[in-house]
Structure formats: C-alpha cells, structure tokens
PDB file of N, CA and C in Angstrom:
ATOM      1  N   UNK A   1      -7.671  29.656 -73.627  1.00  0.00           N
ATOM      2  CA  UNK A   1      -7.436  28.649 -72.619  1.00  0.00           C
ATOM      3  C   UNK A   1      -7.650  29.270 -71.232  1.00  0.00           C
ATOM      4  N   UNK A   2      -8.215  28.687 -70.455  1.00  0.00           N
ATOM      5  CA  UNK A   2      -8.767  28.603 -69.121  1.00  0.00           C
ATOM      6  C   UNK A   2      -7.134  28.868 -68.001  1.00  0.00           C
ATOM      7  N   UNK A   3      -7.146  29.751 -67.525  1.00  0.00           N
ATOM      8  CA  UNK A   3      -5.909  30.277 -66.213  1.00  0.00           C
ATOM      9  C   UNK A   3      -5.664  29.044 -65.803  1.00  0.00           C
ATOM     10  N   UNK A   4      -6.882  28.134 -65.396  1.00  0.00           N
ATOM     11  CA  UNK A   4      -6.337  26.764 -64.619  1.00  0.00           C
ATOM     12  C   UNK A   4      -5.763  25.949 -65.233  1.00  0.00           C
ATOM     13  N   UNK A   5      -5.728  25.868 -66.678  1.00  0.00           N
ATOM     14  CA  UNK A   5      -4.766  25.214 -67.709  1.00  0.00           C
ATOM     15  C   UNK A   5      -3.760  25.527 -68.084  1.00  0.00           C
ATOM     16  N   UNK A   6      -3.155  26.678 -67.860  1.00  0.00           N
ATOM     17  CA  UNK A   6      -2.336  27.162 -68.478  1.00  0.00           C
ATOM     18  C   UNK A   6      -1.422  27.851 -66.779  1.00  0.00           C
ATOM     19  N   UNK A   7      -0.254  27.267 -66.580  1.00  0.00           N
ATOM     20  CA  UNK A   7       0.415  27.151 -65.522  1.00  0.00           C
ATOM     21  C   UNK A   7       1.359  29.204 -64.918  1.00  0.00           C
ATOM     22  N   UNK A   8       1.527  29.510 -66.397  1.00  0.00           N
ATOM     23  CA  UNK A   8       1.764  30.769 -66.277  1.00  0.00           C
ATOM     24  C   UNK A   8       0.678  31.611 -66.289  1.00  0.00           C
ATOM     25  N   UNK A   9      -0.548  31.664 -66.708  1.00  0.00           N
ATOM     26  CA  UNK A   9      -1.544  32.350 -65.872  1.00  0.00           C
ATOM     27  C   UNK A   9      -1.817  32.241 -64.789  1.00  0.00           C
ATOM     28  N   UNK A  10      -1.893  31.180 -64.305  1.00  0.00           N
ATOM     29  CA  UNK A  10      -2.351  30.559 -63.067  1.00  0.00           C
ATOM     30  C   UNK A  10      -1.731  31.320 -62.184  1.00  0.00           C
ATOM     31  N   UNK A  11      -0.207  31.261 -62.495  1.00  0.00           N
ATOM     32  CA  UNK A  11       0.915  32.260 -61.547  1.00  0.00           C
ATOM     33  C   UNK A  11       0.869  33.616 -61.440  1.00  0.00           C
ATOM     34  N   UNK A  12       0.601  34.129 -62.486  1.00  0.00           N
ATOM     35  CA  UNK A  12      -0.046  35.214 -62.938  1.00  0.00           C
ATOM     36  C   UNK A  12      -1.097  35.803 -61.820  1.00  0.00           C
ATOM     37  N   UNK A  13      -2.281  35.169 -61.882  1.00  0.00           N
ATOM     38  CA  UNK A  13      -3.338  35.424 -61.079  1.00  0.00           C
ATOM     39  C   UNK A  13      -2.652  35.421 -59.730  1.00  0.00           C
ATOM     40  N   UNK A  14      -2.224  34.291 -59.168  1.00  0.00           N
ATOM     41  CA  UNK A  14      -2.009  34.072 -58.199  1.00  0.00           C
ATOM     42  C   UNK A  14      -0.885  34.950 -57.581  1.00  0.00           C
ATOM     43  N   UNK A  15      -0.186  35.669 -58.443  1.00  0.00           N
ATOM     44  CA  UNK A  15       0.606  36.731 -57.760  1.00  0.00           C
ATOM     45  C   UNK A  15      -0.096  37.919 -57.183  1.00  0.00           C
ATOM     46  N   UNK A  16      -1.230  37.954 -58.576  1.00  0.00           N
ATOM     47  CA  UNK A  16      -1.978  39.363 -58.258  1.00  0.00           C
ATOM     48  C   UNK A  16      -3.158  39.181 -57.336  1.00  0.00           C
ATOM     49  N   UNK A  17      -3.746  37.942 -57.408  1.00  0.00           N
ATOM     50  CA  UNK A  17      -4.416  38.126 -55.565  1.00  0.00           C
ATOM     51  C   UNK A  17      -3.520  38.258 -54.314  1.00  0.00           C
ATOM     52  N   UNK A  18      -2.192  38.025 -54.635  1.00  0.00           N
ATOM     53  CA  UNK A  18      -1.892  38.068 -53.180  1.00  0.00           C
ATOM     54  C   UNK A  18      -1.082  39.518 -52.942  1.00  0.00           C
ATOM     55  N   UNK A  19      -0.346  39.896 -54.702  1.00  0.00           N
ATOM     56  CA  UNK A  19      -0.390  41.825 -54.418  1.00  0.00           C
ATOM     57  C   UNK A  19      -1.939  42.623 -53.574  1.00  0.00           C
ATOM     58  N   UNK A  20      -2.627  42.500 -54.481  1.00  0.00           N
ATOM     59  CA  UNK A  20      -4.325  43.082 -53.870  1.00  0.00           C
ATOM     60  C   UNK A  20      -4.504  43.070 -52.793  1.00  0.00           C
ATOM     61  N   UNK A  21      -4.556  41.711 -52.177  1.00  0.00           N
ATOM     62  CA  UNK A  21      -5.013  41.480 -50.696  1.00  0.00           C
ATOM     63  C   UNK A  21      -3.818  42.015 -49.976  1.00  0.00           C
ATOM     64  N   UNK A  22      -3.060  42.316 -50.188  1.00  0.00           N
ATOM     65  CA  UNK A  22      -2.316  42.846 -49.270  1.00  0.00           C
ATOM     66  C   UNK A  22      -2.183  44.068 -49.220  1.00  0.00           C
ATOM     67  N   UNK A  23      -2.257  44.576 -50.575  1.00  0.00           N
ATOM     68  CA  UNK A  23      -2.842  45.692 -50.415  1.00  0.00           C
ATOM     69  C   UNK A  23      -4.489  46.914 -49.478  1.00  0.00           C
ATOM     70  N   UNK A  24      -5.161  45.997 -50.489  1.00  0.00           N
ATOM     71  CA  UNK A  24      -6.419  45.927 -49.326  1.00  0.00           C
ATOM     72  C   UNK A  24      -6.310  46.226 -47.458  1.00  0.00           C
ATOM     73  N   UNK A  25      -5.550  44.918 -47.400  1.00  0.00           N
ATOM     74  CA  UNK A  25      -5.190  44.796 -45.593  1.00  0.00           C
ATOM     75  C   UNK A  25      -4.586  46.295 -45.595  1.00  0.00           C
ATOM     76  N   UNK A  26      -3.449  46.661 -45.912  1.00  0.00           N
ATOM     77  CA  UNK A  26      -3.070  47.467 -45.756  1.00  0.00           C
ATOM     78  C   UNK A  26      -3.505  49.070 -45.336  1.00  0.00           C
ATOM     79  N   UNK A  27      -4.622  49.558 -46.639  1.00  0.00           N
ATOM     80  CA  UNK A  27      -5.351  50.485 -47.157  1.00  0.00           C
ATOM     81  C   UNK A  27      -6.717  50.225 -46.094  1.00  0.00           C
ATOM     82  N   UNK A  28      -7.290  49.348 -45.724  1.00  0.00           N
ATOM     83  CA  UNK A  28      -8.523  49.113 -45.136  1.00  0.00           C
ATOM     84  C   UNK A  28      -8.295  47.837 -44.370  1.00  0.00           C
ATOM     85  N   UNK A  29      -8.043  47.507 -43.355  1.00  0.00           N
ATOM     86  CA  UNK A  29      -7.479  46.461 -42.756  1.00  0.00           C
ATOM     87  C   UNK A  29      -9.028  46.100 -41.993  1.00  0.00           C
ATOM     88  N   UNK A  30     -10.208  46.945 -41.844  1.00  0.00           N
ATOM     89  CA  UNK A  30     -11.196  46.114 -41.476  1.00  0.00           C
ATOM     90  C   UNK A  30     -12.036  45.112 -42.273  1.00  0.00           C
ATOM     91  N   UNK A  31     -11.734  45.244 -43.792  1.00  0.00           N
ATOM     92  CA  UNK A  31     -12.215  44.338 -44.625  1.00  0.00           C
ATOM     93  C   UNK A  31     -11.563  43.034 -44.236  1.00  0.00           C
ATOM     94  N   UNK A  32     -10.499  42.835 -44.067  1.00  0.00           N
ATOM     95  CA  UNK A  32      -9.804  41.188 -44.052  1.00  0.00           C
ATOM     96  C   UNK A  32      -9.813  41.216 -42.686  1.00  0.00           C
ATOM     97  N   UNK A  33     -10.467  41.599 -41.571  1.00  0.00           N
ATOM     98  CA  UNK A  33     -10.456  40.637 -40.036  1.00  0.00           C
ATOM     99  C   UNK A  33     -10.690  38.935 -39.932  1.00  0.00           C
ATOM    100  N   UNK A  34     -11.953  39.045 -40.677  1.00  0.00           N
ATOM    101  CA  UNK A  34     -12.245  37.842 -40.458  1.00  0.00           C
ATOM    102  C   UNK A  34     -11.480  36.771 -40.968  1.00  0.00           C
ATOM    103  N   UNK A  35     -11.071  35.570 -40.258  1.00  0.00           N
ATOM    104  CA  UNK A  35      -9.982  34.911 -40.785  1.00  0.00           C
ATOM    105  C   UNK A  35     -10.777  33.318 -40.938  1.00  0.00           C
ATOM    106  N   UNK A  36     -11.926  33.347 -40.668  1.00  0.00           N
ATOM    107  CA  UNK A  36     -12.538  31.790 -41.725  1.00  0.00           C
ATOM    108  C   UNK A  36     -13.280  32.277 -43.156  1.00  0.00           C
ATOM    109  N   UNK A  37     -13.458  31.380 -43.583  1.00  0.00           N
ATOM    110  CA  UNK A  37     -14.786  31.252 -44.479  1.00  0.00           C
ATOM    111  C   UNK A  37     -14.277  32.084 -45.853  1.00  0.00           C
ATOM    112  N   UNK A  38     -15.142  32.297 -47.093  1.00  0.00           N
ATOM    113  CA  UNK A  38     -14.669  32.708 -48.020  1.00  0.00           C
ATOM    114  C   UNK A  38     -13.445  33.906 -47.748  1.00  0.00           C
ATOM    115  N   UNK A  39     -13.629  35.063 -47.076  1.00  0.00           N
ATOM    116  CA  UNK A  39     -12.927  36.058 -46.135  1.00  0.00           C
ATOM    117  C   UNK A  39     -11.797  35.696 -45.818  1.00  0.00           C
ATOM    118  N   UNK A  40     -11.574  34.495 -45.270  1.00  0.00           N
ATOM    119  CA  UNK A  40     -10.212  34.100 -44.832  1.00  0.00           C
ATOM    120  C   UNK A  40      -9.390  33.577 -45.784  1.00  0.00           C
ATOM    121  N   UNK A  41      -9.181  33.383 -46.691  1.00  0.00           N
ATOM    122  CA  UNK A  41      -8.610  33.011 -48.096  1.00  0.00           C
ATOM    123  C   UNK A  41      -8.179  34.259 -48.289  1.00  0.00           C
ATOM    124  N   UNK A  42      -8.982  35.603 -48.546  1.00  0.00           N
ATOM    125  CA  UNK A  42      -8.392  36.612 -48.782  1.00  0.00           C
ATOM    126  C   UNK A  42      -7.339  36.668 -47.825  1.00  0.00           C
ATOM    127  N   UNK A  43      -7.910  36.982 -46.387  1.00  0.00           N
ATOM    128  CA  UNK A  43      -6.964  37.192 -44.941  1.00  0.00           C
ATOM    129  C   UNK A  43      -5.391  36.614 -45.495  1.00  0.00           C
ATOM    130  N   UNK A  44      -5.585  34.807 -45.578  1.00  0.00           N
ATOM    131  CA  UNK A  44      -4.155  34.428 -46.123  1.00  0.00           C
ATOM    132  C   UNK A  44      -3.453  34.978 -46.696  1.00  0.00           C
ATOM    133  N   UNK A  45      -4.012  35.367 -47.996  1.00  0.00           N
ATOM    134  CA  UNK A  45      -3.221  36.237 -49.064  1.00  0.00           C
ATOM    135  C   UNK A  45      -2.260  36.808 -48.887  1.00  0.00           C
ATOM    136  N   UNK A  46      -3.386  37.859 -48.158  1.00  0.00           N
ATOM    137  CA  UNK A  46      -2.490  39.101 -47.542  1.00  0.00           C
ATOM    138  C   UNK A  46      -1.408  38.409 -46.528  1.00  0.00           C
ATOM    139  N   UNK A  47      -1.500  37.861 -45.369  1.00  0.00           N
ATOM    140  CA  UNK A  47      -0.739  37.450 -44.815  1.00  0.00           C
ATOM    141  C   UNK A  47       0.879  36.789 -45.467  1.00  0.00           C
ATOM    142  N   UNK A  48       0.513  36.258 -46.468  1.00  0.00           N
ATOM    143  CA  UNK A  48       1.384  36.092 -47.085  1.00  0.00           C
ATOM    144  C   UNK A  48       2.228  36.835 -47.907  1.00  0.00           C
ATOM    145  N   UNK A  49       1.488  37.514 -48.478  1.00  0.00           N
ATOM    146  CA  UNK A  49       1.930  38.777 -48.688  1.00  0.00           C
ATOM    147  C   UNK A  49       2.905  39.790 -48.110  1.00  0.00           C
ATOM    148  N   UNK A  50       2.236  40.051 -46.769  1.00  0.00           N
ATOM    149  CA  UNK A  50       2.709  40.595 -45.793  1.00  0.00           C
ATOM    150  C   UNK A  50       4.693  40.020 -45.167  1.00  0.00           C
ATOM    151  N   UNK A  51       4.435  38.396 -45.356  1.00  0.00           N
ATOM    152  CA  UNK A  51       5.415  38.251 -44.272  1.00  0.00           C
ATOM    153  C   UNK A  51       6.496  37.416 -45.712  1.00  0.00           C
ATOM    154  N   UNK A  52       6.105  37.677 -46.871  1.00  0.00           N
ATOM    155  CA  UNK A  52       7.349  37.269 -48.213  1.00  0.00           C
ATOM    156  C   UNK A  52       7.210  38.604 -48.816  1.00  0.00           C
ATOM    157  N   UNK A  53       6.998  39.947 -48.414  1.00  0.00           N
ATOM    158  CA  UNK A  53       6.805  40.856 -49.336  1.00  0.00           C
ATOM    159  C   UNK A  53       7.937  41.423 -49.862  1.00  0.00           C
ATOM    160  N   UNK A  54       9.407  41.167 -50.028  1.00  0.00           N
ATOM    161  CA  UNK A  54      10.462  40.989 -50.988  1.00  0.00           C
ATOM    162  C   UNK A  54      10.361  39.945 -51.933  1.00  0.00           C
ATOM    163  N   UNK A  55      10.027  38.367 -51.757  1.00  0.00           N
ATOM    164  CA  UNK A  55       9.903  37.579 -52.998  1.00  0.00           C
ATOM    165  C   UNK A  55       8.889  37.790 -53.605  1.00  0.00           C
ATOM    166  N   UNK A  56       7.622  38.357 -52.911  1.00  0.00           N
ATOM    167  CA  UNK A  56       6.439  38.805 -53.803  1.00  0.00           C
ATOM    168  C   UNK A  56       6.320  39.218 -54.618  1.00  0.00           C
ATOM    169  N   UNK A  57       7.259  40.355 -54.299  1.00  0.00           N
ATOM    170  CA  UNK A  57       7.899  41.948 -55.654  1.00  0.00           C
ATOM    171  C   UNK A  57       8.357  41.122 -56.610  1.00  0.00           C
ATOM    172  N   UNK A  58       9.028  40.306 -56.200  1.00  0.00           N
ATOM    173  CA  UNK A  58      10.385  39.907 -57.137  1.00  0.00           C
ATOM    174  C   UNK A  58       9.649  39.163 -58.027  1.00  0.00           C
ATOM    175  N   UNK A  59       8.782  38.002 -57.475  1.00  0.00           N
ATOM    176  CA  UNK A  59       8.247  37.602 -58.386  1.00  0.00           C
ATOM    177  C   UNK A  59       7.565  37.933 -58.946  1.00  0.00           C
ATOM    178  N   UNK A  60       6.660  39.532 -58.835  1.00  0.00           N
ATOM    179  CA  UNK A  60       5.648  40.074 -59.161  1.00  0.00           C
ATOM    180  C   UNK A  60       6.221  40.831 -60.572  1.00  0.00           C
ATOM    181  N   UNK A  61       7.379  41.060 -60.162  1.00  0.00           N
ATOM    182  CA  UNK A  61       8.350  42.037 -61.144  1.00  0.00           C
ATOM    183  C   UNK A  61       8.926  40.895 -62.311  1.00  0.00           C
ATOM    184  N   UNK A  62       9.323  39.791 -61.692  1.00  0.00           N
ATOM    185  CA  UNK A  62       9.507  39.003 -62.975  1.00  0.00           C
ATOM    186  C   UNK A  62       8.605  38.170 -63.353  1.00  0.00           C
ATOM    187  N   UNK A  63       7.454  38.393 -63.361  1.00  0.00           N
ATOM    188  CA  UNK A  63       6.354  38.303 -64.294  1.00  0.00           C
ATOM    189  C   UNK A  63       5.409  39.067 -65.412  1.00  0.00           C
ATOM    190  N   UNK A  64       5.516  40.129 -64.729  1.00  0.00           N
ATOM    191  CA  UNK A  64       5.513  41.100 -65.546  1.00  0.00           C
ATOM    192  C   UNK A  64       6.625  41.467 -66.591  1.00  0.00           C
ATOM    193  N   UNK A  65       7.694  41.254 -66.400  1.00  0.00           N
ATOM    194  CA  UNK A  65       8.861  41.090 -67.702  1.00  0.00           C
ATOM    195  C   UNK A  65       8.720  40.294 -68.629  1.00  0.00           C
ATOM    196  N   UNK A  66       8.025  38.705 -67.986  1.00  0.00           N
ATOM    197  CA  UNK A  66       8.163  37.393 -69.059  1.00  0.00           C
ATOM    198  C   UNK A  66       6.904  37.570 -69.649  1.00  0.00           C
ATOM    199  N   UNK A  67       5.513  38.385 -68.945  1.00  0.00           N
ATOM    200  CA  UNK A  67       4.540  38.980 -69.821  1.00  0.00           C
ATOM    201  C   UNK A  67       4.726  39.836 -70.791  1.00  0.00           C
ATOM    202  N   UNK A  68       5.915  40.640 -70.712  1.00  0.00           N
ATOM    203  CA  UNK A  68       5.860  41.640 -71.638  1.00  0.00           C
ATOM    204  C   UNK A  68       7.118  41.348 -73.069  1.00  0.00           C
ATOM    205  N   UNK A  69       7.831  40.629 -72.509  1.00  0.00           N
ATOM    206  CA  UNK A  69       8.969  39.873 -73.176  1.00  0.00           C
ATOM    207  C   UNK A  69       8.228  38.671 -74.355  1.00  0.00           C
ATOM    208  N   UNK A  70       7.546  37.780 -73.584  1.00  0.00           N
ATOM    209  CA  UNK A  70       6.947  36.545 -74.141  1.00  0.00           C
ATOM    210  C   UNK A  70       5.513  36.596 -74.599  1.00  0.00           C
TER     211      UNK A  70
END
C-alpha cells in the first residue's frame, strides 16, 4: 500500500522530511535559502522543524516505538 493510503506512513514520512530538512539547514544552511518554489517546501520543513523541535523529537521518538512495537 501506497504512504498516501495508509495514514501511519504518511506520518512516518512526514516526520522524517521535516527531521532531514532540518537537519540539512542546519549542517549546510546554503542549500535551503531559497524560500519559493520546489526549494521552499524544503525551507518550511526545516523551519518547522526548527521552531517545534521538542514535539518533533517526541513525535519522532514515538514513532519509531509504534514502528518497532506494531
């Protein structure tokens, strides 16, 4: 089944683009300047990343449990 069907992948993914990109920013912060266009989706990420990065963990951490549990 397809990530977009299935609501816990989806979350899944979507935790781990926004770990990455924030990572990324972090590690190389001239890759994510640009803040339109395909580029800026990443930019968000990270941004988001950046400014929830305690619920990020948290949720990053309890997903990885209900992956390894379930």
């Amino acid at each position: 089944m397809s990530a977009l069907f299935n609501f816990h992948s989806f979350l899944t993914v979507v935790l781990l683009v926004i770990c990455t990109c924030t990572y990324i920013k972090m590690q190389f912060p001239a890759m994510l300047e640009q803040r339109t266009g395909f580029r800026g989706f990443f930019w968000k990420a990270a941004r988001i990343g950046e400014r929830l990065s305690p619920w990020v963990a948290m949720g990053c951490f309890a997903m990885g449990v209900s992956i390894i549990i379930f």
